[in-house]
N, C-alpha and C. Protein backbone atom coordinates (compact mmCIF):
# COMPACT_ATOMS: atom_id res chain seq x y z
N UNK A 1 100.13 2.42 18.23
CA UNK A 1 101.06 1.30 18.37
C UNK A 1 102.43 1.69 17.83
N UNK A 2 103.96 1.18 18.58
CA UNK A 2 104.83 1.82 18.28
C UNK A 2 105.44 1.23 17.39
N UNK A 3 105.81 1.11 15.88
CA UNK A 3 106.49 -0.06 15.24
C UNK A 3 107.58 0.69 14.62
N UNK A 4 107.96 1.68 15.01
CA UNK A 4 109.33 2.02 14.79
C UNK A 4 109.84 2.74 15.49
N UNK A 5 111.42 2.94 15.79
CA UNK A 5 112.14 3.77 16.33
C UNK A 5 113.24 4.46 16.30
N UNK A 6 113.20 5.58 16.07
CA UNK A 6 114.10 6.41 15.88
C UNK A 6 115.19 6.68 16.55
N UNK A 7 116.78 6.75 16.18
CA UNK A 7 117.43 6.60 17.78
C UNK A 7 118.50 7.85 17.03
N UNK A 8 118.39 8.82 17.62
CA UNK A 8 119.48 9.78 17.73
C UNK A 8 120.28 9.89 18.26
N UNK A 9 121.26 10.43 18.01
CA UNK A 9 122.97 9.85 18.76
C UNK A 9 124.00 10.74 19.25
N UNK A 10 124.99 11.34 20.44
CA UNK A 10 126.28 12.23 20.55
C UNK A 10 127.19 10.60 20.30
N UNK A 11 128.42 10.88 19.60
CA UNK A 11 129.23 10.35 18.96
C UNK A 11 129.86 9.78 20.23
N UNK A 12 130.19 8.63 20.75
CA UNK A 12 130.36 7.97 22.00
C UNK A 12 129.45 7.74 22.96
N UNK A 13 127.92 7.95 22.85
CA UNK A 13 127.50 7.73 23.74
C UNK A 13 126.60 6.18 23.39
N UNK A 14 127.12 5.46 22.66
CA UNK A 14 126.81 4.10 22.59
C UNK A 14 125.05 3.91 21.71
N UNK A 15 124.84 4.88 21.50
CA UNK A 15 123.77 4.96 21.15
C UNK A 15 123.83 3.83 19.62
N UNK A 16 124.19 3.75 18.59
CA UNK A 16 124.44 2.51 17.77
C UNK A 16 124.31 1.33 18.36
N UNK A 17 124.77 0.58 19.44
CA UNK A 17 124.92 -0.94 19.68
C UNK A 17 124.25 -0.96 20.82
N UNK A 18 123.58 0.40 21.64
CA UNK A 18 122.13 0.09 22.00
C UNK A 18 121.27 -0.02 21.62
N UNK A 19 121.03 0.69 20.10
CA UNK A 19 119.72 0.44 18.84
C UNK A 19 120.21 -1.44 18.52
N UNK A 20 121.04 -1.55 18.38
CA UNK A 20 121.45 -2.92 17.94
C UNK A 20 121.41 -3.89 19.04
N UNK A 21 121.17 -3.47 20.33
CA UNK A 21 120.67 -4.55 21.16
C UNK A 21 119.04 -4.54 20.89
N UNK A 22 118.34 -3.44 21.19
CA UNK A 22 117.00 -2.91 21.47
C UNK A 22 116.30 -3.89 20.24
N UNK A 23 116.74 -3.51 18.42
CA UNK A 23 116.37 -4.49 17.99
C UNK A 23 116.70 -5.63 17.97
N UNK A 24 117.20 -6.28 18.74
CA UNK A 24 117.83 -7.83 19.07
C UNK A 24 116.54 -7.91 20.09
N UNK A 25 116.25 -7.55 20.77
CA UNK A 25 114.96 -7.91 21.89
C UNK A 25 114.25 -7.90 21.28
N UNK A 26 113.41 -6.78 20.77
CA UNK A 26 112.25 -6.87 19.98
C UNK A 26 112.18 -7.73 18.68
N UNK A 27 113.34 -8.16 18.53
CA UNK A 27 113.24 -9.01 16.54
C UNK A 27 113.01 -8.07 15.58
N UNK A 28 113.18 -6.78 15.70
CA UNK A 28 112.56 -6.08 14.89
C UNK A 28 113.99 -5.78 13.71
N UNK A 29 113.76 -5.27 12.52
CA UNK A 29 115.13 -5.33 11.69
C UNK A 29 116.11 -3.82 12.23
N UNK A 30 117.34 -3.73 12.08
CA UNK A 30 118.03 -3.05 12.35
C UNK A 30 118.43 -1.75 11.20
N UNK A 31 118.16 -0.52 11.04
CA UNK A 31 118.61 0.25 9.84
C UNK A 31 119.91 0.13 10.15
N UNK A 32 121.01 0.43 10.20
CA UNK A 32 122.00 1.06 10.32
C UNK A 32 123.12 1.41 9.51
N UNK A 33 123.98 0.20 9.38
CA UNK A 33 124.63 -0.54 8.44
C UNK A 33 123.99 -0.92 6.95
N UNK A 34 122.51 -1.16 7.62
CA UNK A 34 121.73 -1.33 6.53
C UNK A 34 121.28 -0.46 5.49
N UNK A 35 120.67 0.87 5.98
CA UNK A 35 121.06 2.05 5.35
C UNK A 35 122.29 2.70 4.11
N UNK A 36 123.17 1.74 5.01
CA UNK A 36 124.57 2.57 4.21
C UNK A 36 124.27 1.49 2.87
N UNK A 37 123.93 -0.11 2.82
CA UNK A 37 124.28 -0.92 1.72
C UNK A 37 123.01 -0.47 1.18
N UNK A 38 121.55 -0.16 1.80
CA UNK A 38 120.60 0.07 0.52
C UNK A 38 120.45 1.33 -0.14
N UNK A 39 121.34 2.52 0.40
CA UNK A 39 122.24 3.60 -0.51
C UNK A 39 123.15 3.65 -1.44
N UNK A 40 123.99 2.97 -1.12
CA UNK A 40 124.94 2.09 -2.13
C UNK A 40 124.45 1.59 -3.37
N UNK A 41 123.27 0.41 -2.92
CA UNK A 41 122.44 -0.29 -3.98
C UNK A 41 121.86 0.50 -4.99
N UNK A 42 120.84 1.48 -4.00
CA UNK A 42 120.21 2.45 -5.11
C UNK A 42 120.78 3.48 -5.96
N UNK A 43 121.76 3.82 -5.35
CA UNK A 43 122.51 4.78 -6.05
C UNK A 43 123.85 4.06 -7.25
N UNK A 44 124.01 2.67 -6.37
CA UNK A 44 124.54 2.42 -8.19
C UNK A 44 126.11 2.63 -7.30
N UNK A 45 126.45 3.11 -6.33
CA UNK A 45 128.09 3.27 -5.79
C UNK A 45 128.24 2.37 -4.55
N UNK A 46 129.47 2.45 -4.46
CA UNK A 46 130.15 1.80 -3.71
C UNK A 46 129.62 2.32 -1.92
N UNK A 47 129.75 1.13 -1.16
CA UNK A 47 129.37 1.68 0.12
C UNK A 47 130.26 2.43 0.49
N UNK A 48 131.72 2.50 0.32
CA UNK A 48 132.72 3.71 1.12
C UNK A 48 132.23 5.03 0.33
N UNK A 49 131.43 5.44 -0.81
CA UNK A 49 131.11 6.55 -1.45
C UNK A 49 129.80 7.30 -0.45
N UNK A 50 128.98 6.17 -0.16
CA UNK A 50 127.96 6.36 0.96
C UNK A 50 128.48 6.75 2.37
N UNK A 51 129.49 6.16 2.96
CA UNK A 51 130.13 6.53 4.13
C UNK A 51 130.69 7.65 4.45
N UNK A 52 131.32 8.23 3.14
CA UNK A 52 132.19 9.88 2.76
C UNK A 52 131.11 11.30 3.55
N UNK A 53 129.52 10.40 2.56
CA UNK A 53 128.72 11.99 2.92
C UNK A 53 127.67 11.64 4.04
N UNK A 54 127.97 10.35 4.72
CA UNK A 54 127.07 10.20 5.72
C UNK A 54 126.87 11.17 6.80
N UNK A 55 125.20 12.13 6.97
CA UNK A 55 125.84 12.78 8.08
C UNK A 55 126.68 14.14 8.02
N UNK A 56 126.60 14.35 7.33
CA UNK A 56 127.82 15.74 6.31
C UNK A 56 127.32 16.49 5.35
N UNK A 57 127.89 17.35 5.15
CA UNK A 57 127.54 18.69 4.37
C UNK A 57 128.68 18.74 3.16
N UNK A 58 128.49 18.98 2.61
CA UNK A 58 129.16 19.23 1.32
C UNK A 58 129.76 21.17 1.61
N UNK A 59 131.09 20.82 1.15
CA UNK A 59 132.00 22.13 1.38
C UNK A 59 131.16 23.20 0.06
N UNK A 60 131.56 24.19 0.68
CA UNK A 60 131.21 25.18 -0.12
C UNK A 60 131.36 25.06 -1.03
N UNK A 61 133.10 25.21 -1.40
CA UNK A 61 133.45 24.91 -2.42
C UNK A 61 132.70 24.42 -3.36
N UNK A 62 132.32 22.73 -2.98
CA UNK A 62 132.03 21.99 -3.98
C UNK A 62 130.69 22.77 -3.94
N UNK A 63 129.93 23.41 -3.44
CA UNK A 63 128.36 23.46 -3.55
C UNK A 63 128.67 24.61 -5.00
N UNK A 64 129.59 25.42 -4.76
CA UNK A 64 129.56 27.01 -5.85
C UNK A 64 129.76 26.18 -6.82
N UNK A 65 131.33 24.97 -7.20
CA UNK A 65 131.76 24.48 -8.42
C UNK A 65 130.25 24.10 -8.75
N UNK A 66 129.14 23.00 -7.91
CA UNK A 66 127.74 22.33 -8.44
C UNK A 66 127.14 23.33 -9.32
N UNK A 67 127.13 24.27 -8.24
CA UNK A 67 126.12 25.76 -9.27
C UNK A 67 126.90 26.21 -10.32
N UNK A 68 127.84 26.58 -10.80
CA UNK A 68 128.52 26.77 -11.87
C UNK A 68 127.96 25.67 -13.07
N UNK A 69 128.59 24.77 -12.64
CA UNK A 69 128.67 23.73 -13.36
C UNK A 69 127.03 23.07 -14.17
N UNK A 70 125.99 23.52 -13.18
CA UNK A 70 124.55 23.42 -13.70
C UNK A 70 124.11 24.54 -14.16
N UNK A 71 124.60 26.10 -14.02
CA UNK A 71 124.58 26.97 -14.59
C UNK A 71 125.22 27.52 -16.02
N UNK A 72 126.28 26.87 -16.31
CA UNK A 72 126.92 27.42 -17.45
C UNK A 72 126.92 26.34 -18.79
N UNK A 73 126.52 27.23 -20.02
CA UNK A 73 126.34 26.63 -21.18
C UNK A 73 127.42 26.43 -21.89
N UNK A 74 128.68 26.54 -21.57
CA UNK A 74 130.19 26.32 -21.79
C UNK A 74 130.19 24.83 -21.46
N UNK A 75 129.90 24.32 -21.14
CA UNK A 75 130.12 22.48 -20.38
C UNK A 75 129.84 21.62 -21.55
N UNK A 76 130.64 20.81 -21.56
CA UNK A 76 130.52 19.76 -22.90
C UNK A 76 129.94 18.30 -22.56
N UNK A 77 129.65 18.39 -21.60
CA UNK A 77 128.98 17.16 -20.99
C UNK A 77 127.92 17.62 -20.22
N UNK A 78 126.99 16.54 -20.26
CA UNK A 78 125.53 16.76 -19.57
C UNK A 78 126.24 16.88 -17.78
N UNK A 79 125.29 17.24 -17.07
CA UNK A 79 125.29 17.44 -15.52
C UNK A 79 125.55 16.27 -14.64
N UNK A 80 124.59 15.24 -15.76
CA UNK A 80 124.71 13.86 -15.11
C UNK A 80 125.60 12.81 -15.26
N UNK A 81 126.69 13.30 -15.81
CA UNK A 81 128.05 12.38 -16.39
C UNK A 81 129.12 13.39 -15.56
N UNK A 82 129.08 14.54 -14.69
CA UNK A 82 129.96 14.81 -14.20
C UNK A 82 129.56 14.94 -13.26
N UNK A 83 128.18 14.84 -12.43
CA UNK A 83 128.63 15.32 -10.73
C UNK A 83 128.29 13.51 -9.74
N UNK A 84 128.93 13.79 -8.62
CA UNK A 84 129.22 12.77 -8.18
C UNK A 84 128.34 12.53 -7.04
N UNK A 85 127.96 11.74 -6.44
CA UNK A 85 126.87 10.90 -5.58
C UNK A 85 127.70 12.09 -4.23
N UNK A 86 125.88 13.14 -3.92
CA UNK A 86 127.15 13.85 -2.89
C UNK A 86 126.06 13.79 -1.53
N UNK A 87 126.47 15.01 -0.80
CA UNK A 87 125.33 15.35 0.59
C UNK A 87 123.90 15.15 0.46
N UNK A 88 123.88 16.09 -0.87
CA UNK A 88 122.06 16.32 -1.39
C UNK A 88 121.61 14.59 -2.08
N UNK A 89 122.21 14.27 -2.60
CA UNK A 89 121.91 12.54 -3.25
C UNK A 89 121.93 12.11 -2.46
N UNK A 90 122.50 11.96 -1.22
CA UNK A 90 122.48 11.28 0.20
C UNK A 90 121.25 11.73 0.83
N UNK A 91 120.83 12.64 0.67
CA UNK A 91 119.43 13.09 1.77
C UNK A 91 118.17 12.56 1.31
N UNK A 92 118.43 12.76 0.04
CA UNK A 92 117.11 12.92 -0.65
C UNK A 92 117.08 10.96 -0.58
N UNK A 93 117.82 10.04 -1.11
CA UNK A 93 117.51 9.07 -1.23
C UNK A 93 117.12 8.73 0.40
N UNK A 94 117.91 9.04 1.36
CA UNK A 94 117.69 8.62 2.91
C UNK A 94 115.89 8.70 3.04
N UNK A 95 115.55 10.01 2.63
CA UNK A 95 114.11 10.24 2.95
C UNK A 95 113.21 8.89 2.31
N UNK A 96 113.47 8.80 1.00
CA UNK A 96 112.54 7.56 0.22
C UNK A 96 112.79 6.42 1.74
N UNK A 97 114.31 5.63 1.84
CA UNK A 97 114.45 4.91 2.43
C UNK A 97 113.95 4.28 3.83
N UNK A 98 113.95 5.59 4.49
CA UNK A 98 113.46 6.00 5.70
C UNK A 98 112.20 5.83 5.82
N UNK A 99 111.62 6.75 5.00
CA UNK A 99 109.33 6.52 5.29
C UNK A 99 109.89 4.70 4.99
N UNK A 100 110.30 3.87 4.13
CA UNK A 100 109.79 3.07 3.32
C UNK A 100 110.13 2.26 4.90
N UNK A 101 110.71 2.25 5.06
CA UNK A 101 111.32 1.14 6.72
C UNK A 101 110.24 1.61 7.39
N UNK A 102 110.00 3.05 7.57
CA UNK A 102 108.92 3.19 8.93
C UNK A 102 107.30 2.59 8.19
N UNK A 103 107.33 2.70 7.37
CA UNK A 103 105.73 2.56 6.84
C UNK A 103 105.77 0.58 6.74
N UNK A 104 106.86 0.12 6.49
CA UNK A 104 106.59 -1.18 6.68
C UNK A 104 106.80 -1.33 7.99
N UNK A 105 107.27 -1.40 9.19
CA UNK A 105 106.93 -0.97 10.41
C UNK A 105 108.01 -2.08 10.99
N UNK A 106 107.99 -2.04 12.00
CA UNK A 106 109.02 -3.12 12.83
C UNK A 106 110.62 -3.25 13.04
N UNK A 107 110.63 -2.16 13.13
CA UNK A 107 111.91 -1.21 12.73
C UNK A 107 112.97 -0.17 13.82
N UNK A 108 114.21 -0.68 14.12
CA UNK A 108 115.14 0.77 14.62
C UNK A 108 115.46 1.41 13.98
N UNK A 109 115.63 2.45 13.58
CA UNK A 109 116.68 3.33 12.48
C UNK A 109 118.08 4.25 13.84
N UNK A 110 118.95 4.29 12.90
CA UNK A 110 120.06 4.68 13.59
C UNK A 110 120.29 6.44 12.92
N UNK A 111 120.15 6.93 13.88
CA UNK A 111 120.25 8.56 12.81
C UNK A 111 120.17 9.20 11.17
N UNK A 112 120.85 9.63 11.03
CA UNK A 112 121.03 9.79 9.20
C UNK A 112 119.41 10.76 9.66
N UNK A 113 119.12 11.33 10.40
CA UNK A 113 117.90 13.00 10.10
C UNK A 113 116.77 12.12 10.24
N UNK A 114 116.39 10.47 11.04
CA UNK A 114 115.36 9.58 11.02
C UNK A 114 114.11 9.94 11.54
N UNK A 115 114.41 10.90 12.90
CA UNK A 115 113.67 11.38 13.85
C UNK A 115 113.40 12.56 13.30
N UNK A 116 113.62 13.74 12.37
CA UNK A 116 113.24 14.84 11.47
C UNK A 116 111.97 14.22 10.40
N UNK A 117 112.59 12.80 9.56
CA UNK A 117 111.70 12.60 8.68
C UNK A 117 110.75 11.84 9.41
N UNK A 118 110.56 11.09 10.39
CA UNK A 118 109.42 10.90 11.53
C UNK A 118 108.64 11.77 12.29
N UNK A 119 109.40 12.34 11.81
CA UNK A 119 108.42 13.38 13.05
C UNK A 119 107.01 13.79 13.12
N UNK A 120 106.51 13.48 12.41
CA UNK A 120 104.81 13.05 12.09
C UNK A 120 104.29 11.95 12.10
N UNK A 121 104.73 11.22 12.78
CA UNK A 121 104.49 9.53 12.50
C UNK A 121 104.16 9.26 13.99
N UNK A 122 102.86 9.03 13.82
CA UNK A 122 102.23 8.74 15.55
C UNK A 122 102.64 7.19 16.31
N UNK A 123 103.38 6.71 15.13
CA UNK A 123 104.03 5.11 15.50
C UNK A 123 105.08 5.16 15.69
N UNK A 124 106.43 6.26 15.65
CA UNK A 124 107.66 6.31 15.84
C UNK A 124 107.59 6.90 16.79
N UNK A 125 108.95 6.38 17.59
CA UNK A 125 109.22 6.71 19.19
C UNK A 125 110.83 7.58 18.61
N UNK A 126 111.02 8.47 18.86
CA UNK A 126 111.74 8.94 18.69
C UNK A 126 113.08 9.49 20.21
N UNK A 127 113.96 9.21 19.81
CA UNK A 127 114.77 9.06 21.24
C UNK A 127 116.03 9.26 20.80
N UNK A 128 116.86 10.29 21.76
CA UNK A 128 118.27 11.12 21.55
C UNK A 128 119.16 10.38 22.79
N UNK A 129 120.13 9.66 22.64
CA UNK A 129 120.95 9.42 23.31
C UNK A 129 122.19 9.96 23.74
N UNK A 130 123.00 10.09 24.90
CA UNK A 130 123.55 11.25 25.18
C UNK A 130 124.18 10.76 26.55
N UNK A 131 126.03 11.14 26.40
CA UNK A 131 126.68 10.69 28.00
C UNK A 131 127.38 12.22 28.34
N UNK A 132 127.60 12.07 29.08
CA UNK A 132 128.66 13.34 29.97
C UNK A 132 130.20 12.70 28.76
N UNK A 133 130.73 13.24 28.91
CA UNK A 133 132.76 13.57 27.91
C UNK A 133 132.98 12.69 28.79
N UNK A 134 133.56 12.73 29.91
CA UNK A 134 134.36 11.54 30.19
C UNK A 134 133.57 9.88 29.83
N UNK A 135 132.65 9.57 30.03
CA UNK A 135 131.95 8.55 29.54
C UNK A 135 131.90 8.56 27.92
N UNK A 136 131.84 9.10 27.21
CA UNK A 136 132.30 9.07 25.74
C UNK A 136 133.47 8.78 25.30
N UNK A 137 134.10 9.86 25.82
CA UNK A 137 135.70 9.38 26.13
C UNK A 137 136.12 8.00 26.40
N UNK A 138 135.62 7.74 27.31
CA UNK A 138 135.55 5.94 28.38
C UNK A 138 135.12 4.95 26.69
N UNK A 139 134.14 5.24 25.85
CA UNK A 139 133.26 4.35 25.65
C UNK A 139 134.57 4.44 23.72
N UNK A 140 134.40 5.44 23.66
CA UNK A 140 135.54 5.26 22.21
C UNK A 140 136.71 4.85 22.47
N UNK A 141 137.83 5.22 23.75
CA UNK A 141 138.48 5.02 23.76
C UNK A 141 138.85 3.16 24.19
N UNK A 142 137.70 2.57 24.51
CA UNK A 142 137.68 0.88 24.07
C UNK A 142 137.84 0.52 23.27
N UNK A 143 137.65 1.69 21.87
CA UNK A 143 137.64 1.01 20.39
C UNK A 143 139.20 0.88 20.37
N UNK A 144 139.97 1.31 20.84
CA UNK A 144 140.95 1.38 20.57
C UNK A 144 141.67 2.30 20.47
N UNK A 145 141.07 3.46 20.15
CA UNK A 145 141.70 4.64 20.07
C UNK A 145 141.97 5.52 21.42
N UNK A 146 143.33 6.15 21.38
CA UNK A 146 144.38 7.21 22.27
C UNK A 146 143.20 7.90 22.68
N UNK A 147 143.53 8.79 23.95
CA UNK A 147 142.65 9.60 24.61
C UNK A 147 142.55 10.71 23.92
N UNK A 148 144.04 11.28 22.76
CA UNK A 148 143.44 12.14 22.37
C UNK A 148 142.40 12.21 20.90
N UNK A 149 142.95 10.94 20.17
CA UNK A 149 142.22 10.81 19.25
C UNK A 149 140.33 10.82 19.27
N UNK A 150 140.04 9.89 20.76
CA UNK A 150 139.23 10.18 21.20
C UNK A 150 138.17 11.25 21.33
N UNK A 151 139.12 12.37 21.83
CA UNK A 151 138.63 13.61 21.80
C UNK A 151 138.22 14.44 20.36
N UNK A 152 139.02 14.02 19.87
CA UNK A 152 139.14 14.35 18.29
C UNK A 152 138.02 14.50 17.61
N UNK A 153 137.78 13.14 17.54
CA UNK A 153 136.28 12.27 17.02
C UNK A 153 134.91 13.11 17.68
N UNK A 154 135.08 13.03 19.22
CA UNK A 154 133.90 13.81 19.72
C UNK A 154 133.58 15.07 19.48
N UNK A 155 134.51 15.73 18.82
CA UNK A 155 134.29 16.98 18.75
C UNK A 155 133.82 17.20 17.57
N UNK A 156 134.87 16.52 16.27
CA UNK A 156 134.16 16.54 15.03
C UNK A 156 133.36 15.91 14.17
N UNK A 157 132.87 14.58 14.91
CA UNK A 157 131.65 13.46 14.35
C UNK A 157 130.63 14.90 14.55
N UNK A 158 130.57 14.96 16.34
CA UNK A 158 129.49 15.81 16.21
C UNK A 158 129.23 17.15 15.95
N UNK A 159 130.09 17.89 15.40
CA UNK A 159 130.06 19.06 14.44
C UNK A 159 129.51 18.74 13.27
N UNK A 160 129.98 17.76 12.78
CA UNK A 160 129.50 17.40 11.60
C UNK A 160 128.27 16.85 11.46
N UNK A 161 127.53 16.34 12.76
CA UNK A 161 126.24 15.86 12.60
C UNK A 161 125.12 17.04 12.63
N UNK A 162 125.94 17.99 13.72
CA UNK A 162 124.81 19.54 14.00
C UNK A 162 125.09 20.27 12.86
N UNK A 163 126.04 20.26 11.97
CA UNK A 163 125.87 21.26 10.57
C UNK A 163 124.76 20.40 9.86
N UNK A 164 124.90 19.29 9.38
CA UNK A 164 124.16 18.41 8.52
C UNK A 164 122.71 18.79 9.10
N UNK A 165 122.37 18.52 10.72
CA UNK A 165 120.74 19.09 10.92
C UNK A 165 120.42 20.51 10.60
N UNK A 166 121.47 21.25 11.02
CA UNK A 166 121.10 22.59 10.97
C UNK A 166 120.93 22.79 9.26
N UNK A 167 121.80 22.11 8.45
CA UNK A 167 121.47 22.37 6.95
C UNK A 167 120.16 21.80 6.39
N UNK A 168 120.03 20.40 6.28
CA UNK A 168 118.91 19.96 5.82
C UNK A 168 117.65 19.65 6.43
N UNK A 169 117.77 20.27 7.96
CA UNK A 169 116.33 20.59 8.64
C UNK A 169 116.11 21.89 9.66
N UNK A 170 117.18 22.45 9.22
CA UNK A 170 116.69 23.90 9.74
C UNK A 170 116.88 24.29 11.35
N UNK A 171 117.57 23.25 11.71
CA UNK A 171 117.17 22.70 13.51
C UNK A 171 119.09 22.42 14.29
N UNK A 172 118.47 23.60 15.13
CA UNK A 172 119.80 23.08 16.32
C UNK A 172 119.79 21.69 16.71
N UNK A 173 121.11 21.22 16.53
CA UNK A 173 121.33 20.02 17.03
C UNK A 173 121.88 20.03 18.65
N UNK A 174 120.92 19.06 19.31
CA UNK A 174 119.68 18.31 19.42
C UNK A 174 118.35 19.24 19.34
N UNK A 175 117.67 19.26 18.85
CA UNK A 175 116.45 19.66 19.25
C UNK A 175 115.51 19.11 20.02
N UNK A 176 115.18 19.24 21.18
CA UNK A 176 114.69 18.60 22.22
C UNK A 176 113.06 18.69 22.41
N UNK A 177 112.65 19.39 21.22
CA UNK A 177 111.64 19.50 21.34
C UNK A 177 110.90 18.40 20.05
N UNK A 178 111.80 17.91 19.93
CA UNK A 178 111.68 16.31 18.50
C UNK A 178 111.29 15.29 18.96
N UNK A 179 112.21 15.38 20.73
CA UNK A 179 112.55 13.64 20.75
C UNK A 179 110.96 13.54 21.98
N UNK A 180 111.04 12.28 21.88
CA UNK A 180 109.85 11.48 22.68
C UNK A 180 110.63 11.08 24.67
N UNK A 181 112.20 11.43 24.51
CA UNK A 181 113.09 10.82 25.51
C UNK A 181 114.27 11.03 24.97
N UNK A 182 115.20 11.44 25.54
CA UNK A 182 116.40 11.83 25.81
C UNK A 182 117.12 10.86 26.95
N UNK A 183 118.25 10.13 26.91
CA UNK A 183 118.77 8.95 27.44
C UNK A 183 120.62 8.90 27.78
N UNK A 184 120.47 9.18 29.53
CA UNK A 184 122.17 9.46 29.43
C UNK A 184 122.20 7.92 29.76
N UNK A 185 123.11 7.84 28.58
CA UNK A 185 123.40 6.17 28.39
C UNK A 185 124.92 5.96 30.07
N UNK A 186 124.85 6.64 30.30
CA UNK A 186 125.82 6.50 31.48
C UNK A 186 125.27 5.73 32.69
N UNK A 187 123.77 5.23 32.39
CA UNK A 187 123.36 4.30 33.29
C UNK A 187 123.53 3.09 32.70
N UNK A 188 124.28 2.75 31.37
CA UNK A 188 124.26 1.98 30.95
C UNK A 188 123.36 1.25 30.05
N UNK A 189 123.71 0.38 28.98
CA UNK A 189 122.94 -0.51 28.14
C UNK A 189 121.91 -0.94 28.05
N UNK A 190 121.94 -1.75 29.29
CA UNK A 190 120.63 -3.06 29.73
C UNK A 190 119.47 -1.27 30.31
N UNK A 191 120.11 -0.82 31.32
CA UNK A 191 119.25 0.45 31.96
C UNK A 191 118.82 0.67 30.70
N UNK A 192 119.03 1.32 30.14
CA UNK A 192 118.58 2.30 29.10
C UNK A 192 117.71 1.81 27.49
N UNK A 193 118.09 -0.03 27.70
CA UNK A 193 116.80 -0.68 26.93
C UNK A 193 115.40 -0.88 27.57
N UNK A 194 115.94 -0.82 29.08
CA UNK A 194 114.52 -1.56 29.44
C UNK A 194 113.74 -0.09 29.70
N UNK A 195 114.23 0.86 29.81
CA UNK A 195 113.61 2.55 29.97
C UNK A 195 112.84 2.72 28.07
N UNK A 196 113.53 2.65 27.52
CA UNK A 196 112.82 2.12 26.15
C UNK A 196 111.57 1.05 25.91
N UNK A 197 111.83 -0.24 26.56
CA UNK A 197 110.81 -1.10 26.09
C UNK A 197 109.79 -0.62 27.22
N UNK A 198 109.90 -0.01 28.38
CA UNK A 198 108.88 0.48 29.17
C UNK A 198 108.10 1.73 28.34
N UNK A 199 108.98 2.63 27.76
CA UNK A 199 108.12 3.40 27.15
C UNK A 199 107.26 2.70 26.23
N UNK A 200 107.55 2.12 25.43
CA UNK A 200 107.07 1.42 24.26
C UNK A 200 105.69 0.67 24.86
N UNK A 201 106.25 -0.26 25.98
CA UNK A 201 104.72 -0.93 26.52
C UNK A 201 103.72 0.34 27.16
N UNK A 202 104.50 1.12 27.99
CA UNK A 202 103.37 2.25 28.15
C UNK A 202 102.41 3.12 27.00
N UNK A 203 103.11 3.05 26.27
CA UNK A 203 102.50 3.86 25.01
C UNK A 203 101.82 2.94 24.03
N UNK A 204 101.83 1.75 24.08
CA UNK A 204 101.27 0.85 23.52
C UNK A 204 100.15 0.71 24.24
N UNK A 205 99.78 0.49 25.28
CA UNK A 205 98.35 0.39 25.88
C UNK A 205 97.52 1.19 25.97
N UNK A 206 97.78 2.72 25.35
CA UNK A 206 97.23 3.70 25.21
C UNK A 206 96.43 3.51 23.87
N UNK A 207 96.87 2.94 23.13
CA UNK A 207 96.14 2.85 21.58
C UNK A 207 95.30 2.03 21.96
């Protein structure tokens, strides 16, 4: 039985506010947004501190200053009064967060590595969403933003999402051998929920 779902994302291809319709049909609760405030919560910071490493890798830089800084007996302060809520505090809490949504069940999650830490979970449907550039293009540039800014975004949301997999799961982004369905949202919204809730009822009558 399927009681959660995993929704993986290219940066314009609507994949967010189709998880946010999908759980609007089903009633089921939405991670997304939600994620970012019960990171926030647990960690004690502010949600824009959560937003910084969402999805992201921590620069070198800062990774050598970390190792220094936990390495050397010169430091006049403990470890835990100087380093700051970063990539690795972001992963590690995501994982607690993540099983804890899928194991209570009834659930979308919106990326943040959902479909990596599912990926053993015979109840998560796991699914990569994905348009052709000009339809991305088309779909950000509604937000408001210039055609080239547009471009901007597509290039480096999702750089920054394939370093983050390739770092903390070892895995070319997309890995296609993860997802349950792969979805060019270029058929659109409504298309591409009801290709979802069909999987879901198909795979549900199998149990």
């Amino acid at each position: 039985m399927i009681r959660t779902i995993a929704i993986e994302r290219e940066y314009g291809g609507g994949g967010a506010a189709i998880a946010k319709k999908l759980a609007a049909r089903l009633g089921w609760k939405l991670w997304d947004e939600a994620l970012t405030d019960e990171i926030a919560r647990r960690a004690r910071v502010d949600k824009s501190v959560v937003r910084k490493v969402d999805e992201r890798v921590d620069s070198p830089f800062y990774r050598l200053a970390r190792t220094f800084l936990r390495g050397s007996f010169e430091r006049s302060l403990p470890v835990e009064e100087i380093e700051n809520f970063d990539c690795d505090n972001m992963v590690q809490m995501l994982r607690g967060v993540i099983e804890e949504a899928a194991k209570a069940g009834n659930c979308v999650i919106v990326g943040r590595g959902s479909p990596y830490f599912l990926r053993d979970r015979p109840d998560a449907l796991r699914v990569f969403i994905y348009a052709p550039w000009a339809e991305k293009v088309r779909r950000v540039r509604a937000l408001g933003k210039s055609h080239s800014e547009a471009e901007d975004l597509l290039l480096s949301i999702d750089h920054e999402r394939s370093t983050f997999v390739k770092r903390y799961f070892g895995k070319k982004w997309p890995d296609i051998t993860l997802y349950d369905m792969m979805i060019n949202s270029k058929i659109g919204d409504e298309a591409a929920l009801d290709i979802m809730l069909g999987a879901i009822t198909v795979l549900n009558s199998r149990t």
